[in-house]
Protein backbone atom coordinates (compact mmCIF):
# COMPACT_ATOMS: atom_id res chain seq x y z
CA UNK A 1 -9.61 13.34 57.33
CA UNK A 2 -11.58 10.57 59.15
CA UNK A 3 -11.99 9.69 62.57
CA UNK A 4 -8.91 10.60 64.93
CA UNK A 5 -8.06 10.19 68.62
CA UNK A 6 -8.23 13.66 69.85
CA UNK A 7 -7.74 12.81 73.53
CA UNK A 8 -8.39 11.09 76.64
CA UNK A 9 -11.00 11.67 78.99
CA UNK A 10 -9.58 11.35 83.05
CA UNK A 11 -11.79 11.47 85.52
CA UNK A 12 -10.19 13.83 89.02
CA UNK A 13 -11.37 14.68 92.29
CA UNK A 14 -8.93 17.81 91.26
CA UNK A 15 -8.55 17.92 88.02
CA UNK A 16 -6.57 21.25 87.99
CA UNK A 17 -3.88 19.61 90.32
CA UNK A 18 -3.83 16.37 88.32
CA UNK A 19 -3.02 18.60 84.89
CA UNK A 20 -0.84 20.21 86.57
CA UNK A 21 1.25 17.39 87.42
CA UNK A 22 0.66 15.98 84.26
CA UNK A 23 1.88 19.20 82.26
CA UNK A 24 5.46 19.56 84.64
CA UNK A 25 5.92 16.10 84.12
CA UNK A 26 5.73 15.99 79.88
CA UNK A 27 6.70 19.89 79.81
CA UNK A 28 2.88 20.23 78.38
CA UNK A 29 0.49 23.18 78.77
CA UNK A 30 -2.56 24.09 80.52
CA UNK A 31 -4.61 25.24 78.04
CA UNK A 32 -8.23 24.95 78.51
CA UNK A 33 -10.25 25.31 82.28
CA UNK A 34 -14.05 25.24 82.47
CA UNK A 35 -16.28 24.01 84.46
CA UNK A 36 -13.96 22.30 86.37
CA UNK A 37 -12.61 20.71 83.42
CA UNK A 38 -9.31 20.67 82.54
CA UNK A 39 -7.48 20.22 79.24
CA UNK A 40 -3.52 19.59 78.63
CA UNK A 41 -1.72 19.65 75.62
CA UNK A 42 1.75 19.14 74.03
CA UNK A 43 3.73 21.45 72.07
CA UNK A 44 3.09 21.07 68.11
CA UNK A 45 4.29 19.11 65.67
CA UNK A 46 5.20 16.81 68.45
CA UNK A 47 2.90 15.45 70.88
CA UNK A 48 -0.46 17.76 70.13
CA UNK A 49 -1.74 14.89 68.67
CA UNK A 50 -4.01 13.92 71.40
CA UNK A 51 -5.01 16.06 74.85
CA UNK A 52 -5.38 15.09 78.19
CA UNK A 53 -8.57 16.28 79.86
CA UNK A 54 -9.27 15.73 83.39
CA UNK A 55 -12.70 15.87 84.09
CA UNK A 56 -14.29 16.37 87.86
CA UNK A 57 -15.69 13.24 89.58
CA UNK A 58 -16.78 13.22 93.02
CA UNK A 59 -15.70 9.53 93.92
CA UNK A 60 -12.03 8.64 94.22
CA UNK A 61 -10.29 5.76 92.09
CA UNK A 62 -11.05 2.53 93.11
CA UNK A 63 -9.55 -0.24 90.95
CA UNK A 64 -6.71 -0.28 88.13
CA UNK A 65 -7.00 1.51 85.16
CA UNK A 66 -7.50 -0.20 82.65
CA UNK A 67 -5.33 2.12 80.21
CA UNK A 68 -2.08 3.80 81.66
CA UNK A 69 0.23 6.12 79.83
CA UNK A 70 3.83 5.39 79.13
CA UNK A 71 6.37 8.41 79.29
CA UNK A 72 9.55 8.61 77.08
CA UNK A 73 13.03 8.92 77.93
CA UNK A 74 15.95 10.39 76.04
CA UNK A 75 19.09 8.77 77.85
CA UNK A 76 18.91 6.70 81.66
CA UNK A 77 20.01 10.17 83.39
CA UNK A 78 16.87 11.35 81.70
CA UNK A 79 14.59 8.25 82.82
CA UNK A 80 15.88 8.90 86.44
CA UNK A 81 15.19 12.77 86.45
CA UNK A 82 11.48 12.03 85.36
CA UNK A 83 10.92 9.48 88.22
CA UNK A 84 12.88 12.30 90.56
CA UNK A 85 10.45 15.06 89.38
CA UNK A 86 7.44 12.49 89.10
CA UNK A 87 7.67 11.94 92.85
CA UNK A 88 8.99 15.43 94.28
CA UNK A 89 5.56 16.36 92.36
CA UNK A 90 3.28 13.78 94.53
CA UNK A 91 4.06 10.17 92.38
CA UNK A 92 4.35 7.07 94.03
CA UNK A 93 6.03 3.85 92.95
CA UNK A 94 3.63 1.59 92.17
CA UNK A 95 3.58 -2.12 92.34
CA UNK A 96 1.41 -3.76 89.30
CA UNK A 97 3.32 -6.98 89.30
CA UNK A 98 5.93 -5.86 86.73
CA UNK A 99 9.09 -7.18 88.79
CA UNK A 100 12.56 -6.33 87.92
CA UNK A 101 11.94 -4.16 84.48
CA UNK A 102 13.85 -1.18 83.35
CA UNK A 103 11.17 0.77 83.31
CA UNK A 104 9.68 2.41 86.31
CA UNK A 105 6.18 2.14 87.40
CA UNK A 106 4.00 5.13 89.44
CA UNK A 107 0.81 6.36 90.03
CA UNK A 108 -0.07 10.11 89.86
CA UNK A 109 -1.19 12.01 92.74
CA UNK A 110 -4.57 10.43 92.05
CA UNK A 111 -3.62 6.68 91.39
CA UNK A 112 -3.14 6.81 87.67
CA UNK A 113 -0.69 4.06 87.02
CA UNK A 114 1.84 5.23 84.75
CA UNK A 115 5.00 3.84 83.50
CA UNK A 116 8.37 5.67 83.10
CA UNK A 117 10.35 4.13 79.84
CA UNK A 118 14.08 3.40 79.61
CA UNK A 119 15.01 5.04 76.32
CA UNK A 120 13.88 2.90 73.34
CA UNK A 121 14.19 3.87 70.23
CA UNK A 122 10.59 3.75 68.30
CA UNK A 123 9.46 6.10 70.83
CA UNK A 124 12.38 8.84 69.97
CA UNK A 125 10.11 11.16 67.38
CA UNK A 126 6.63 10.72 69.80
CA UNK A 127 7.43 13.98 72.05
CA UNK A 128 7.17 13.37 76.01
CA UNK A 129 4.21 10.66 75.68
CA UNK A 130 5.73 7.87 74.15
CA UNK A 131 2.61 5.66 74.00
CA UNK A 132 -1.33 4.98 75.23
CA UNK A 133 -1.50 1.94 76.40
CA UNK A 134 -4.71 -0.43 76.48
CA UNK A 135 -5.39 -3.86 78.70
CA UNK A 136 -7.11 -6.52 76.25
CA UNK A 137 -7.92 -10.16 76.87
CA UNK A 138 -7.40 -10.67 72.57
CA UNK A 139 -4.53 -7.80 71.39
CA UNK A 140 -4.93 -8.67 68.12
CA UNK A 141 -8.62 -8.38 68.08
CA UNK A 142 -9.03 -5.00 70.35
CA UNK A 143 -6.09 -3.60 68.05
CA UNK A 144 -7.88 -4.72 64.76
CA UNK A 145 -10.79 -2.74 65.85
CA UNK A 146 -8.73 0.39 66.32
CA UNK A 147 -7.14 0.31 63.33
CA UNK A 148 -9.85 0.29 61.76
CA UNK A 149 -11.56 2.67 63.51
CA UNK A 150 -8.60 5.37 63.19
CA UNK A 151 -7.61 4.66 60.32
CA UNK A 152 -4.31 3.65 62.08
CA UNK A 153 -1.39 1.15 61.07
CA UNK A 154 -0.44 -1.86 63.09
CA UNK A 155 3.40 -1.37 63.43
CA UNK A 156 4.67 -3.85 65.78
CA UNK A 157 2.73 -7.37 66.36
CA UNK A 158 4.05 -9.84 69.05
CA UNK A 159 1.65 -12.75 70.92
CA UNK A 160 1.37 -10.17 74.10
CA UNK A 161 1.35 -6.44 72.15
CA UNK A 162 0.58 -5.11 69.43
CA UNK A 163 1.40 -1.58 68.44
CA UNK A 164 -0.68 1.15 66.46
CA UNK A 165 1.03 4.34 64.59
CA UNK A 166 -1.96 6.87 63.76
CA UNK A 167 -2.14 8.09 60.01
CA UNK A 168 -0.32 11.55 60.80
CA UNK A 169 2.60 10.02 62.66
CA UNK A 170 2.76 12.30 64.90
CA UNK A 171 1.78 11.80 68.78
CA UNK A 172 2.33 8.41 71.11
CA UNK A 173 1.67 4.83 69.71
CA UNK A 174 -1.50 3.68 71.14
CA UNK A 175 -0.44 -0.19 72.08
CA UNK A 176 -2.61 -2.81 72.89
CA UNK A 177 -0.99 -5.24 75.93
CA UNK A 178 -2.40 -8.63 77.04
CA UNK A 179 -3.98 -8.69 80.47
CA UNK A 180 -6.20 -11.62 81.51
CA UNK A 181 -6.51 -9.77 85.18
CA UNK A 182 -9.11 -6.71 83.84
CA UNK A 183 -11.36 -5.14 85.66
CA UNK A 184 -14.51 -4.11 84.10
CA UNK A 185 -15.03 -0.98 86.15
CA UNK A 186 -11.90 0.33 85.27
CA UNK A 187 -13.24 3.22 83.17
CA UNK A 188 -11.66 6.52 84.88
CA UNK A 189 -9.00 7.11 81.48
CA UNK A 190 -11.44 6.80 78.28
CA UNK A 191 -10.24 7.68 74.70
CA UNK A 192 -12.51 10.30 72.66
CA UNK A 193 -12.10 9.97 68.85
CA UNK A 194 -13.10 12.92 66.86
CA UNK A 195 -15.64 12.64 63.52
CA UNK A 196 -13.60 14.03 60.27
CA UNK A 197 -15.00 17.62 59.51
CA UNK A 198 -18.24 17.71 57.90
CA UNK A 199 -18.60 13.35 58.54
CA UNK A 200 -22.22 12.62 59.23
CA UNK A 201 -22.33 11.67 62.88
CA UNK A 202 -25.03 9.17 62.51
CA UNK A 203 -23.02 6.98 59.87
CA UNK A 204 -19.88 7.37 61.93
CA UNK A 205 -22.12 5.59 64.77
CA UNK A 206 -23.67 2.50 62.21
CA UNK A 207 -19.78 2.20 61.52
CA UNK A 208 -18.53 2.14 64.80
CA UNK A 209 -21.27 -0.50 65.26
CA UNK A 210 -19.95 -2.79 62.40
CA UNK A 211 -16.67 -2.95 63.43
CA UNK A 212 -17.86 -4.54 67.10
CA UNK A 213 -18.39 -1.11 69.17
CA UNK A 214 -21.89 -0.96 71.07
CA UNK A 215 -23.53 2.22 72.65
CA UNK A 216 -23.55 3.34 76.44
CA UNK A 217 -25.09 5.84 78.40
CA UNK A 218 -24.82 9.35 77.13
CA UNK A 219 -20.97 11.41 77.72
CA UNK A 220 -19.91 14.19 77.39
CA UNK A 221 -19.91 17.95 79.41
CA UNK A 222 -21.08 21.36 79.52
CA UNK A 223 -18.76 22.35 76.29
CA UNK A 224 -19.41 18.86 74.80
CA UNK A 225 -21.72 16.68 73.62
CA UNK A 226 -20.38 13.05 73.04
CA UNK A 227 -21.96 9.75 72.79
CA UNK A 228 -20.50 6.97 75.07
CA UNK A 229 -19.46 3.55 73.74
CA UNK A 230 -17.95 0.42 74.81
CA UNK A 231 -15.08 -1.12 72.57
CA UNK A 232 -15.30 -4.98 71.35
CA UNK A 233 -13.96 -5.89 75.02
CA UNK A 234 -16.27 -3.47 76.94
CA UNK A 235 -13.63 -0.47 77.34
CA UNK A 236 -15.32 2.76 77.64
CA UNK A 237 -14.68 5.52 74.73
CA UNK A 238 -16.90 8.37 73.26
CA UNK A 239 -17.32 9.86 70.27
CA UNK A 240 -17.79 13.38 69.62
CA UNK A 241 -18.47 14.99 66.28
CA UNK A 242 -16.27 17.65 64.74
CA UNK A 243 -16.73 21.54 65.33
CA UNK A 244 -17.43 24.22 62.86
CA UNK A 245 -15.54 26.96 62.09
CA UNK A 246 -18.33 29.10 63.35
CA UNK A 247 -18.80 26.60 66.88
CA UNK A 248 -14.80 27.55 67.27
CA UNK A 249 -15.62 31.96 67.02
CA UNK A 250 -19.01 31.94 68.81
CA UNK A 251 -21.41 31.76 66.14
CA UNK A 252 -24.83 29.84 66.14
């Protein structure tokens, strides 16, 4: 197994309350919280393929995110409960310029925009997140890299998206939309890809490199030690590399 998105990084002011809105609103679990860190995950097959971990920040969201999550919906009764609960749980509506759309758009008790999904059918096998979804200037080129950097498949290609399936199938698409409004501080919600189990860390990085990826400061936590990168348009992710067997019991 190679590389694989094994989560994304949020920065909180409360990271407990933001996973805990986070795991009512997908029907997730809390299943990690140390050091103020916070980790969420979805029920297995469906969904565990990538975490949510909010990590503590002391300064409050600023600017749009440049990455926002998109939630699935079964039937419109469905769609109209999540908003309901989204809300009742401390979402706003949110106003991103989408006009009249049959999705809905909020932002989590913290800001997070996020987008509630009229029931489509590609996203009926993803579990509760039906898709990661990325600003670019260049779609095809930001989703080229990924592909390549996953491992993943390029499902879906249209002028203003293109869509990603990782190798496993399981989990949300990760879709790359056209924006030409970014904001280059818009790093709060950063993807951290995993090394494959026994991969050598250092050619992961020269890789990483080739394919247009360039190094930032240092990442990571107390538990975790990850090295920070910018993607071919600047967007923050981190690489971490794979535990042991021994790392996961306590051993040295």
């Amino acid at each position: 197994m190679g590389t694989t998105l094994a989560r994304l990084s949020i920065d909180a002011l409360d990271p407990a309350a933001v996973a805990r809105f986070w795991a009512e609103l997908l029907g997730w679990q809390v299943v990690t919280e140390t050091t103020g860190e916070v980790t969420v995950r979805g029920p297995a097959p469906r969904g565990a393929a990538v975490e949510l971990a909010f990590v503590p920040v002391a300064a409050p969201k600023e600017v749009k995110n440049r990455i926002h999550l998109d939630v699935a919906s079964a039937t419109a009764e469905h769609q109209r409960s999540l908003v309901d609960s989204a809300v009742e749980r401390g979402a706003q509506k949110a106003d991103i310029g989408q006009g009249p759309a049959p999705w809905e758009v909020l932002a989590d008790p913290e800001g997070n925009e996020f987008c509630v999904l009229e029931p489509r059918p590609e996203y009926a096998d993803t579990g509760a997140l039906a898709a990661i979804v990325v600003d670019a200037y260049e779609p095809r080129v930001l989703a080229e890299f990924w592909a390549a950097a996953l491992g993943g498949t390029v499902v879906r290609r249209y002028p203003e998206l293109v869509g990603l399936r990782m190798p496993d199938g399981e989990g949300p698409w990760l879709e790359i939309l056209q924006n030409d409004d970014l904001v280059p501080q818009g790093r709060r919600i950063r993807p951290v890809v995993v090394t494959g189990p026994g991969a050598d860390v250092e050619a992961e990085v020269a890789r990483l490199s080739r394919l247009g990826a360039r190094p930032l400061e240092s990442a990571g936590s107390a538990e975790r030690a990850a090295r920070a990168f910018a993607d071919p348009e600047g967007g923050a992710f981190e690489l971490e590399e794979a535990a042991r067997p021994f790392d996961r019991q306590g051993g040295q």
